[in-house]
Protein backbone atom coordinates (compact mmCIF):
# COMPACT_ATOMS: atom_id res chain seq x y z
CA UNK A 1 115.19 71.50 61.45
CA UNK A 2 112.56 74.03 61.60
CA UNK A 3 109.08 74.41 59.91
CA UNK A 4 107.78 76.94 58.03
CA UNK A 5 104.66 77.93 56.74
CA UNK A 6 104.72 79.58 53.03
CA UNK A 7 101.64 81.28 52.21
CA UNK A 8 100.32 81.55 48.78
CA UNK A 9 98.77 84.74 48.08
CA UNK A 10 97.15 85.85 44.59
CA UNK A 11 94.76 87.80 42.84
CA UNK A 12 91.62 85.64 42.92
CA UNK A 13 90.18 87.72 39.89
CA UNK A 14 93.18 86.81 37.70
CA UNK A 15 93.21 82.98 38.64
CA UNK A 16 89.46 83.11 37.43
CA UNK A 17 90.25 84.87 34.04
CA UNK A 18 93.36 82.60 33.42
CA UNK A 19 92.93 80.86 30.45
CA UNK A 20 93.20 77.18 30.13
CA UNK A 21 96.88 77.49 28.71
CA UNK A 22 97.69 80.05 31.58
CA UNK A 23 96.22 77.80 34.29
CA UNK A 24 97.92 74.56 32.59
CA UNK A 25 100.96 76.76 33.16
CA UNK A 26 100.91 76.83 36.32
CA UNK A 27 99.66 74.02 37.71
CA UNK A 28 102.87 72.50 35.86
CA UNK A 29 104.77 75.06 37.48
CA UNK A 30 103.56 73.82 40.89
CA UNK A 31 104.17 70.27 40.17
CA UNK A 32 107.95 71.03 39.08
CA UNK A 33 108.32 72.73 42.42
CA UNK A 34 106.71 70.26 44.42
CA UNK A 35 109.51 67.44 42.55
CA UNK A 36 112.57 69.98 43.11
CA UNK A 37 111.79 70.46 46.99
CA UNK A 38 110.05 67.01 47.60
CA UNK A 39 112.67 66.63 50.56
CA UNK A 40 111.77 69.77 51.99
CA UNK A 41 107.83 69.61 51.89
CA UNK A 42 105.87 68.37 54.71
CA UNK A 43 102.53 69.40 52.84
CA UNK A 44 100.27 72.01 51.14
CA UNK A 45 97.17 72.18 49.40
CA UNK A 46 95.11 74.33 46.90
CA UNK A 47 92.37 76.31 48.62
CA UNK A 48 88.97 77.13 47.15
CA UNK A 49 88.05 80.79 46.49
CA UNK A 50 87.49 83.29 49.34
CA UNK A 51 83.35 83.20 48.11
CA UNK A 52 83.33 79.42 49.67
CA UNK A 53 84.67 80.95 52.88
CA UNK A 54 83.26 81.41 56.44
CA UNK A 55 84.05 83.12 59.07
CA UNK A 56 83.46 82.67 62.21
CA UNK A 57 84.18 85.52 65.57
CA UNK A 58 83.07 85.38 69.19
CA UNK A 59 80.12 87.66 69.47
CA UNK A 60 81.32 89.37 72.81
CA UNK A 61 78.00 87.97 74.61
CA UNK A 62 79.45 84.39 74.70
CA UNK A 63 78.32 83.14 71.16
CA UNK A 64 79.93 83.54 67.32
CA UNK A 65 78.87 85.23 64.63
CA UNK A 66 78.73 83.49 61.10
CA UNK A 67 78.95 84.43 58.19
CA UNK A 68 79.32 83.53 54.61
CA UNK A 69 82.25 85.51 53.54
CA UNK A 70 86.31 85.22 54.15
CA UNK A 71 87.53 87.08 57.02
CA UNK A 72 88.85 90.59 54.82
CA UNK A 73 88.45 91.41 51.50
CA UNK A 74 91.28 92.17 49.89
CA UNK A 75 92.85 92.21 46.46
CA UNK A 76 95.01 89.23 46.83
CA UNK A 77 93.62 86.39 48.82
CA UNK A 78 95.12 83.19 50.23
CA UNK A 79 94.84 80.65 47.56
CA UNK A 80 97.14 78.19 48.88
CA UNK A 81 99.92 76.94 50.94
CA UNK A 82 103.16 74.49 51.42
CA UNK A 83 104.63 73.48 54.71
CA UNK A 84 108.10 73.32 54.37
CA UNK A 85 111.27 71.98 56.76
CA UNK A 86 114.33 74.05 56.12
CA UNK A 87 117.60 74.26 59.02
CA UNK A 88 117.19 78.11 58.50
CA UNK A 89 114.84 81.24 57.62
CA UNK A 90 116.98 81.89 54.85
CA UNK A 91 116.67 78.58 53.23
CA UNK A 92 112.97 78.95 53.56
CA UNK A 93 113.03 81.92 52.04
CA UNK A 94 115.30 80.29 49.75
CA UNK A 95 112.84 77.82 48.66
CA UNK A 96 109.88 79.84 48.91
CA UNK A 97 111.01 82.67 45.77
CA UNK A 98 110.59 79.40 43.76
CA UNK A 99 107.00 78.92 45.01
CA UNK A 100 105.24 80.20 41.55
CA UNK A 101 102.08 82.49 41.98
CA UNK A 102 100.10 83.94 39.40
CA UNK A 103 99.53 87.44 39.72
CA UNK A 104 100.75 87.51 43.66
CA UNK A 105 103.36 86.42 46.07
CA UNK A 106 104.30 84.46 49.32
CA UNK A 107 104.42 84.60 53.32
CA UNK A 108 106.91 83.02 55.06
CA UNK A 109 106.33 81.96 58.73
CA UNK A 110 107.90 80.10 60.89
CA UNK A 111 105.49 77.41 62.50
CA UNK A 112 106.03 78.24 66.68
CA UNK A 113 106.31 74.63 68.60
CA UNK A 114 105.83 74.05 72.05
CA UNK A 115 107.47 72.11 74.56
């Protein structure tokens, strides 16, 4: 069986307006998934907000840069993620159109291996 990587992408600004209901919602959501798949999941975890992020890039003179920010700003920003074990892309995909989201959507990506 392969590995796959599902990432969990939403709109950070809509997670922080959610309303208690709304984010009750979801985290149940979540929690029924996790149960359904349980023999399929090999992990995941909730992230913290992009604003807790650093980021950190070779300089070009041999050192890093940094800084206090996530790597790009976008509109929809990695709030999460599953590892999953599926024989197939397709049941990965399968499984991952069941992964709920907020106001976003998912990644799926194979996790490469070496020999």
């Amino acid at each position: 069986m392969a590995q796959y990587l599902v990432l969990i992408y939403d709109a950070e600004s809509a997670l922080a307006g959610a309303g208690q209901e709304e984010s009750e919602r979801l985290l149940a959501d979540h929690q029924r998934f996790m149960a359904a798949h349980e023999t399929a999941l090999r992990g995941g975890n909730a992230l913290q907000p992009t604003a807790t992020a650093t980021s950190i890039r070779p300089d070009g003179a041999g050192g890093f840069s940094v800084t206090d920010a996530p790597f790009a700003e976008t509109k929809e920003a990695l709030v999460g993620y599953y590892l999953i074990e599926a024989d197939d892309l397709d049941r990965a995909v399968a499984i991952a159109e069941q992964v709920p989201t907020f106001a976003g959507g998912v990644e799926v990506r194979p996790v490469l291996t070496f020999d």
